[in-house]
C-alpha atoms as a PDB file:
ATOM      1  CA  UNK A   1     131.112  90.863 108.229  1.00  0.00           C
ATOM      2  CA  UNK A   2     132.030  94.149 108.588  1.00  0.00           C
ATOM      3  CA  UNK A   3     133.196  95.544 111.646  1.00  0.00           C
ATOM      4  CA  UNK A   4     131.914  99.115 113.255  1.00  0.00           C
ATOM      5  CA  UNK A   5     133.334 100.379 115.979  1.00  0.00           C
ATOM      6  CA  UNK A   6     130.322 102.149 117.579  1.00  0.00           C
ATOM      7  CA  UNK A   7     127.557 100.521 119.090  1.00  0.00           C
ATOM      8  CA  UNK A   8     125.064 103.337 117.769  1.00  0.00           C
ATOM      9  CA  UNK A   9     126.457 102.521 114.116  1.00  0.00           C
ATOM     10  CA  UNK A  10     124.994 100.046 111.667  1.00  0.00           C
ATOM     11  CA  UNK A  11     126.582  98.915 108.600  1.00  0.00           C
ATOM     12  CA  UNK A  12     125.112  96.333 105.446  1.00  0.00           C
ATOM     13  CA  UNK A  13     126.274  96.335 101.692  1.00  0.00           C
ATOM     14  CA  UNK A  14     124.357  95.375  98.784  1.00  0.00           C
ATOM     15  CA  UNK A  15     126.339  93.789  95.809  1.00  0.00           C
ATOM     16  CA  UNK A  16     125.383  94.694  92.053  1.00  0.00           C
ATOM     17  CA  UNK A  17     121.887  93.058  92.006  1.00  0.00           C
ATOM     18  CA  UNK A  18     120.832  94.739  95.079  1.00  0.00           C
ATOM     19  CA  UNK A  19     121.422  91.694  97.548  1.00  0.00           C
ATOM     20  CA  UNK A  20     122.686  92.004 101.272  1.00  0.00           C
ATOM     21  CA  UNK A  21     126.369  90.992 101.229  1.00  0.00           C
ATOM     22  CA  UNK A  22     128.073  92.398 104.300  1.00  0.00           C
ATOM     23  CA  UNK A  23     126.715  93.445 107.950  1.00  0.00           C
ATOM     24  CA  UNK A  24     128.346  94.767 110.870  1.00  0.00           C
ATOM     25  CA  UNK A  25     129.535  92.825 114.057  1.00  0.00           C
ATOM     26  CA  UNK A  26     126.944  94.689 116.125  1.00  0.00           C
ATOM     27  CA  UNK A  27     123.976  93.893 113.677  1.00  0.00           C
ATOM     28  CA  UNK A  28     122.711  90.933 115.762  1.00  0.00           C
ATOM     29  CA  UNK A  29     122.817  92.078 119.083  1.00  0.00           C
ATOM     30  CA  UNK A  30     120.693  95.489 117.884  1.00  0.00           C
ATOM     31  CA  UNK A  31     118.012  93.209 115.680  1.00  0.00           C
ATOM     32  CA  UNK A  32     117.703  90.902 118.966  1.00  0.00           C
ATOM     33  CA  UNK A  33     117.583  93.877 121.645  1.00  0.00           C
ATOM     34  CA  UNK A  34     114.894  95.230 118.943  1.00  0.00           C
ATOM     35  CA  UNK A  35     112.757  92.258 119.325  1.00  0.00           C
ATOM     36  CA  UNK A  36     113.810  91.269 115.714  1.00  0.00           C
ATOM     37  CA  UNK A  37     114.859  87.769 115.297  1.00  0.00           C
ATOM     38  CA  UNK A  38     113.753  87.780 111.757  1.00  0.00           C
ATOM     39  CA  UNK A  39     116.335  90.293 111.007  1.00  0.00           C
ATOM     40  CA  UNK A  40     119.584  88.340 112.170  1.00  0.00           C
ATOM     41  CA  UNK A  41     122.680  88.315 110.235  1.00  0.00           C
ATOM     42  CA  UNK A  42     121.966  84.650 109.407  1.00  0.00           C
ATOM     43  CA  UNK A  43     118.411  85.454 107.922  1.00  0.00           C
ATOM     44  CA  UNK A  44     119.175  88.460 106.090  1.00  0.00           C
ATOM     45  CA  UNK A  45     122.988  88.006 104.173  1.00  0.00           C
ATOM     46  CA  UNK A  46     122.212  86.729 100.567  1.00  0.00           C
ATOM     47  CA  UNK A  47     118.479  87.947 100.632  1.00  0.00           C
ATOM     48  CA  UNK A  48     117.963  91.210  98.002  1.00  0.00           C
ATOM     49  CA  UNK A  49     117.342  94.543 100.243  1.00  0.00           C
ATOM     50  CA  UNK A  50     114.049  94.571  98.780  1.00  0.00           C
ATOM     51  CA  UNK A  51     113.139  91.607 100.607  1.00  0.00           C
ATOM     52  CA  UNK A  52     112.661  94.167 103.338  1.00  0.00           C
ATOM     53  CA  UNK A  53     110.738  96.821 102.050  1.00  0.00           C
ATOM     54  CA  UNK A  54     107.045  96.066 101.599  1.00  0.00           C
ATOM     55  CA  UNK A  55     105.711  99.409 100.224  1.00  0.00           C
ATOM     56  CA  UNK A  56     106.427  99.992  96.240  1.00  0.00           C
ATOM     57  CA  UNK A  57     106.699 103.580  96.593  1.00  0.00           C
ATOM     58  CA  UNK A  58     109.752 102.948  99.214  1.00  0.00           C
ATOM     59  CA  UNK A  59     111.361 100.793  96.406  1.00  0.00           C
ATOM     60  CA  UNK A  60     110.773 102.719  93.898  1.00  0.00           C
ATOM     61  CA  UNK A  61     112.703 105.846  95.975  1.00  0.00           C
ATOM     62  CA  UNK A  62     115.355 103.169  96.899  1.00  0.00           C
ATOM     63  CA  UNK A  63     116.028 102.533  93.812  1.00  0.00           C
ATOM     64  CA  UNK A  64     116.292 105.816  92.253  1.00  0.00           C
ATOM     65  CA  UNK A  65     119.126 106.307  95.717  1.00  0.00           C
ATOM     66  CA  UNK A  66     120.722 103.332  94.329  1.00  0.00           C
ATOM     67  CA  UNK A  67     121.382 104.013  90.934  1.00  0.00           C
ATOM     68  CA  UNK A  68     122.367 107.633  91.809  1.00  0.00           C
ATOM     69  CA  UNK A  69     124.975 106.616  93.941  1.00  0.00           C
ATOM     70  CA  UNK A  70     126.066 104.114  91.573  1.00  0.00           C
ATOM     71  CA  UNK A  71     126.167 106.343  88.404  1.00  0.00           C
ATOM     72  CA  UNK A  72     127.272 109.715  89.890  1.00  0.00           C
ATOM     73  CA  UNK A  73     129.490 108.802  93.237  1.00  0.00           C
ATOM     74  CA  UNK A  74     127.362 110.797  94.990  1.00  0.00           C
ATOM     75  CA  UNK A  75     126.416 109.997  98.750  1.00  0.00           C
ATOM     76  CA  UNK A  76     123.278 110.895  99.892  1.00  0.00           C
ATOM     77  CA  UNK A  77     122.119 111.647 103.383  1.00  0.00           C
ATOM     78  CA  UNK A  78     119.118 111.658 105.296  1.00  0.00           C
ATOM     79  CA  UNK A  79     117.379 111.560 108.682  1.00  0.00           C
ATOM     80  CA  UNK A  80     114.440 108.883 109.718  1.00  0.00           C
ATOM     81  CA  UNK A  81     113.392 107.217 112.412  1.00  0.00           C
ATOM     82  CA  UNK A  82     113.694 103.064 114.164  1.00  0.00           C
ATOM     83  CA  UNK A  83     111.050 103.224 117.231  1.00  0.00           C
ATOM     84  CA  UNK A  84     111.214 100.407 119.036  1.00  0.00           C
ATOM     85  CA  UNK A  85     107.799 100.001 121.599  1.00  0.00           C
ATOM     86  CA  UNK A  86     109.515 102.033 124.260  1.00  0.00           C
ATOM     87  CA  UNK A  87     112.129 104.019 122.358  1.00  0.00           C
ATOM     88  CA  UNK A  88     111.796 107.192 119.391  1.00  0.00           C
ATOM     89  CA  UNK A  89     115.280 106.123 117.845  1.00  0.00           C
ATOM     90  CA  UNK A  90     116.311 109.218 115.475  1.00  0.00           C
ATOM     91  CA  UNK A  91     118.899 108.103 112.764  1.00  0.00           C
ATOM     92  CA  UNK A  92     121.014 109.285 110.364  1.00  0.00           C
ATOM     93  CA  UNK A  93     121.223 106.556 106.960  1.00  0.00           C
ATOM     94  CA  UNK A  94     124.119 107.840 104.461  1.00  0.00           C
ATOM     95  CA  UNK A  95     124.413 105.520 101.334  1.00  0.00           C
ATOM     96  CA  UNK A  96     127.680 105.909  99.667  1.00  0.00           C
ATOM     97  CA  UNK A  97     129.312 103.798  96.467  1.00  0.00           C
ATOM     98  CA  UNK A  98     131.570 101.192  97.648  1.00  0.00           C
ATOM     99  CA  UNK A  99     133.509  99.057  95.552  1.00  0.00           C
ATOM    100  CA  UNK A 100     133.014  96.635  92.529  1.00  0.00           C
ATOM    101  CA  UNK A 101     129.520  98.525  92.120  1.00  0.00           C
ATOM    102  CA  UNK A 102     128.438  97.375  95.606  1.00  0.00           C
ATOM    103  CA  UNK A 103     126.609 100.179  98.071  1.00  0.00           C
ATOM    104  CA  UNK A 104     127.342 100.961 101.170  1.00  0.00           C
ATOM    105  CA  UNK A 105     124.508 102.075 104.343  1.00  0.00           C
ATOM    106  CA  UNK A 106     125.723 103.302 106.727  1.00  0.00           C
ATOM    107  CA  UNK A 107     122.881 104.148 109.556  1.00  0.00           C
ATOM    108  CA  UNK A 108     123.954 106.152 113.110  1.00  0.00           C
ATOM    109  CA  UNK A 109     121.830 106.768 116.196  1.00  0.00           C
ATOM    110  CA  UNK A 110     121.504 110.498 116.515  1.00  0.00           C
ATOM    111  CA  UNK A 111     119.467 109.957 119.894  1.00  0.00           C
ATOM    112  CA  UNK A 112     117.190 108.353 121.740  1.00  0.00           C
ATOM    113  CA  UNK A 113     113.799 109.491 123.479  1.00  0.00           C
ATOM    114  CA  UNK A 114     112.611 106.862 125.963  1.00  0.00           C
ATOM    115  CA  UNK A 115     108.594 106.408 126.088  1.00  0.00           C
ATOM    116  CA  UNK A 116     105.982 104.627 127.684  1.00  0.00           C
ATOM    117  CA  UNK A 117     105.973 100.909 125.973  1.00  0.00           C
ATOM    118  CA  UNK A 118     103.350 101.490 122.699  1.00  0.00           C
ATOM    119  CA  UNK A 119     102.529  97.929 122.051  1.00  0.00           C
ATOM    120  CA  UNK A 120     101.292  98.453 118.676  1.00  0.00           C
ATOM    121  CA  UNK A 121     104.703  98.812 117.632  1.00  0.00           C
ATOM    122  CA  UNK A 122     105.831  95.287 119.698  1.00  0.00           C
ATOM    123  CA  UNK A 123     105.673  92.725 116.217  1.00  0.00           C
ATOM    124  CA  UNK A 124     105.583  90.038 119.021  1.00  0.00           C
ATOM    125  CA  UNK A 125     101.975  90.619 119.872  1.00  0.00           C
ATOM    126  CA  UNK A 126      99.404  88.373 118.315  1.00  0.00           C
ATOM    127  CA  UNK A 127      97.518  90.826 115.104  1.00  0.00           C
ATOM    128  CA  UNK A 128      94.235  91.046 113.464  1.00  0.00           C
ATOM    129  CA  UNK A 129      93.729  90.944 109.700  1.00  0.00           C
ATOM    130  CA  UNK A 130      93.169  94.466 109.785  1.00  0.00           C
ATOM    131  CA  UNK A 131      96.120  96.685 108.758  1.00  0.00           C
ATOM    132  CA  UNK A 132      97.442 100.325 109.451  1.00  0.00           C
ATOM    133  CA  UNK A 133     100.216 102.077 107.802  1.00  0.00           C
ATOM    134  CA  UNK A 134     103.209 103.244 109.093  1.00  0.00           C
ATOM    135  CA  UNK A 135     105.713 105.191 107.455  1.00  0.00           C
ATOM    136  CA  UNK A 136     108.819 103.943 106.954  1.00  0.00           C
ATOM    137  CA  UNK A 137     111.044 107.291 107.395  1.00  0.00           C
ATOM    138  CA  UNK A 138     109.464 109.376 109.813  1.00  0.00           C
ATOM    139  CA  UNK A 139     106.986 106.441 111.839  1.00  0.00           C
ATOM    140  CA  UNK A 140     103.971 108.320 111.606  1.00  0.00           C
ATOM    141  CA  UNK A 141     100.888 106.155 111.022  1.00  0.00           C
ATOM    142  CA  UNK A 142      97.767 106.560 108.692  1.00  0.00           C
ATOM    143  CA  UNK A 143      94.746 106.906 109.947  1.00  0.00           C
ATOM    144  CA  UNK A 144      91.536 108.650 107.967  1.00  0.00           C
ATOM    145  CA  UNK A 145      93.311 110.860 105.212  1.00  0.00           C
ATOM    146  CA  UNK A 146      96.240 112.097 108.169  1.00  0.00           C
ATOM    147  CA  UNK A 147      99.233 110.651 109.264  1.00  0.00           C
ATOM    148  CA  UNK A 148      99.878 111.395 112.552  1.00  0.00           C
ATOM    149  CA  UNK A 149     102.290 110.056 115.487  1.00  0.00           C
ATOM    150  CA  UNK A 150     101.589 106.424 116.875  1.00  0.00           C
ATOM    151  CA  UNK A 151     100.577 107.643 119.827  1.00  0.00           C
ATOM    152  CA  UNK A 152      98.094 109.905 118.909  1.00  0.00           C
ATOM    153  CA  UNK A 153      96.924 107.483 116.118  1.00  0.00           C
ATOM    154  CA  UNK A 154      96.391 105.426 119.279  1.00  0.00           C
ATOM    155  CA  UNK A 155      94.115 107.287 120.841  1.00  0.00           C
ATOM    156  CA  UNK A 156      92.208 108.242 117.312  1.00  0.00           C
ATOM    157  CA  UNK A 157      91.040 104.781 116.383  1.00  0.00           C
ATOM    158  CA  UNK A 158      91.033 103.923 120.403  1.00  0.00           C
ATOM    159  CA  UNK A 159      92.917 101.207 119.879  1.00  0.00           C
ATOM    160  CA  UNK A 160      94.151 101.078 123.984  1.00  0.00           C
ATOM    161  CA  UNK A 161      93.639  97.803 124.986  1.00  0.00           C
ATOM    162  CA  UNK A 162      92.043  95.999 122.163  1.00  0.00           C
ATOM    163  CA  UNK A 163      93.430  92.717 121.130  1.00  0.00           C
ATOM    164  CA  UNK A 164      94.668  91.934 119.105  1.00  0.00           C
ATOM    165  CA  UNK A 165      96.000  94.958 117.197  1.00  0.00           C
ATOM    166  CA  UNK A 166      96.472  95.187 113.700  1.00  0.00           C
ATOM    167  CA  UNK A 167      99.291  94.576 111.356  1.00  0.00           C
ATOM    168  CA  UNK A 168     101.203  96.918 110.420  1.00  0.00           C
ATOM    169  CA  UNK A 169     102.214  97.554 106.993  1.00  0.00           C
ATOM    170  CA  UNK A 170     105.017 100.078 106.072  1.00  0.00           C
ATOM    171  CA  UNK A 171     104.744 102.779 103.200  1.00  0.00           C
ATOM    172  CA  UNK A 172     105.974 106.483 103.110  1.00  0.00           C
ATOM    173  CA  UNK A 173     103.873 109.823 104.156  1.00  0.00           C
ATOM    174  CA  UNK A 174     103.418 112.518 101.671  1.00  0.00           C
ATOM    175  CA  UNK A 175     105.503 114.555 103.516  1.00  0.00           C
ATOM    176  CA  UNK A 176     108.798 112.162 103.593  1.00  0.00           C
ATOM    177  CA  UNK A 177     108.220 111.439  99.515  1.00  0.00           C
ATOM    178  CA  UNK A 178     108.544 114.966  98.955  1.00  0.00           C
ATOM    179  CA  UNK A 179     112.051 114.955 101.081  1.00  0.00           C
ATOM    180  CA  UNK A 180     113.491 112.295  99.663  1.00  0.00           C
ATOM    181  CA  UNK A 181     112.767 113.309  96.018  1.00  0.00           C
ATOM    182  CA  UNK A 182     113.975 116.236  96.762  1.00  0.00           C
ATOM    183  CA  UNK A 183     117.354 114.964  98.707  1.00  0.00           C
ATOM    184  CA  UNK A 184     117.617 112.661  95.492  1.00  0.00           C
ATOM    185  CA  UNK A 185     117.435 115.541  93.103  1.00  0.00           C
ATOM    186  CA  UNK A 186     119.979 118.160  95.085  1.00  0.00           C
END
C-alpha cells in the first residue's frame, strides 16, 4: 500500500491495463466510515478501475484522462464531489503519470458541509427497481429533463418517506461533460 500522510488524502494506482494496484493506508478506514464495505482495500486491489464506474460516458472521459496523462506527462486537475448521507464532501482528484506506465489519483478533501442525514444517498437502505441518476462529479441527480441537488430532487419526486427508495445509478450532467472535456483539452 501506499502510505499518505493526511487523513483528508486518498491515494490508488492503476497499472498499464487500467487495474487497481496500490491504495493508501487510510483507504479502509474512509470506505468503512463511508458506509462502504464493498470498497475495502481487500475488495478493490487487482479489480480494473472500471469495475467502479457504471456510466459509459464516465469511462469513456476516464479514459481519454488516462491516456493523456500517459502519452503527454501531463497532470490534470479537477474538483467533484463524495456526499456521504449527512456530509457535501468537496474534493480535489489530480491524476498524474507514475512510473512503469502506471497512474497515479490522488483525491484531497477541500471541505466538508455537514447536513441533515438524506437517506437516499445511505446504499444501506433496502431499494426499489426503480432507478435515478446521480452524477458522478458534481452529485446532482436527474429528475424530468433537470439535474438538480439531492435535496431538492427530494422534494420534486416527493420521495420523503417512501420505502423503499430507488437505486441509484451514476452517470455525468451535461454541465460536468462539458468541464471535463474541456479540462482534458487545455
Amino acid at each position: 500500500m501506499h502510505s499518505v500522510t493526511s487523513t483528508n488524502e486518498f491515494t490508488y494506482i492503476v497499472d498499464e491495463d487500467d487495474r487497481i494496484v496500490s491504495i493508501s493506508d487510510n483507504w479502509d478506514s474512509f470506505a468503512l466510515e463511508n458506509k462502504a464495505p464493498d470498497l475495502t482495500a481487500q475488495v478493490v486491489v487487482g479489480q480494473s478501475l472500471f469495475t467502479f464506474v457504471a456510466d459509459e460516458a464516465t469511462q469513456h472521459i476516464y479514459r481519454i484522462i488516462l491516456e493523456q496523462v500517459r502519452r503527454t506527462g501531463r497532470t490534470i486537475v479537477f474538483s467533484y464531489r463524495c456526499d456521504s448521507p449527512s456530509v457535501r464532501r468537496f474534493m480535489e482528484l489530480r491524476i498524474s503519470r507514475s512510473d512503469e506506465g502506471n497512474v497515479q489519483f490522488d483525491s484531497r478533501i477541500m471541505r466538508e458541509e455537514p447536513r441533515d442525514p438524506v437517506l437516499l444517498l445511505d446504499e444501506a437502505l433496502e431499494r426499489s427497481d426503480d432507478f435515478l441518476s446521480i452524477c458522478g462529479w458534481c452529485k446532482k441527480v436527474h429528475v424530468s429533463g433537470e439535474w438538480m441537488e439531492v435535496e431538492l430532487a427530494l422534494e420534486r419526486l416527493d420521495l420523503f418517506g417512501q420505502s423503499p427508495l430507488p437505486r441509484l445509478t451514476h452517470g455525468i450532467c451535461p454541465a460536468c461533460t462539458e468541464r471535463m472535456m474541456q479540462e482534458i483539452a487545455s
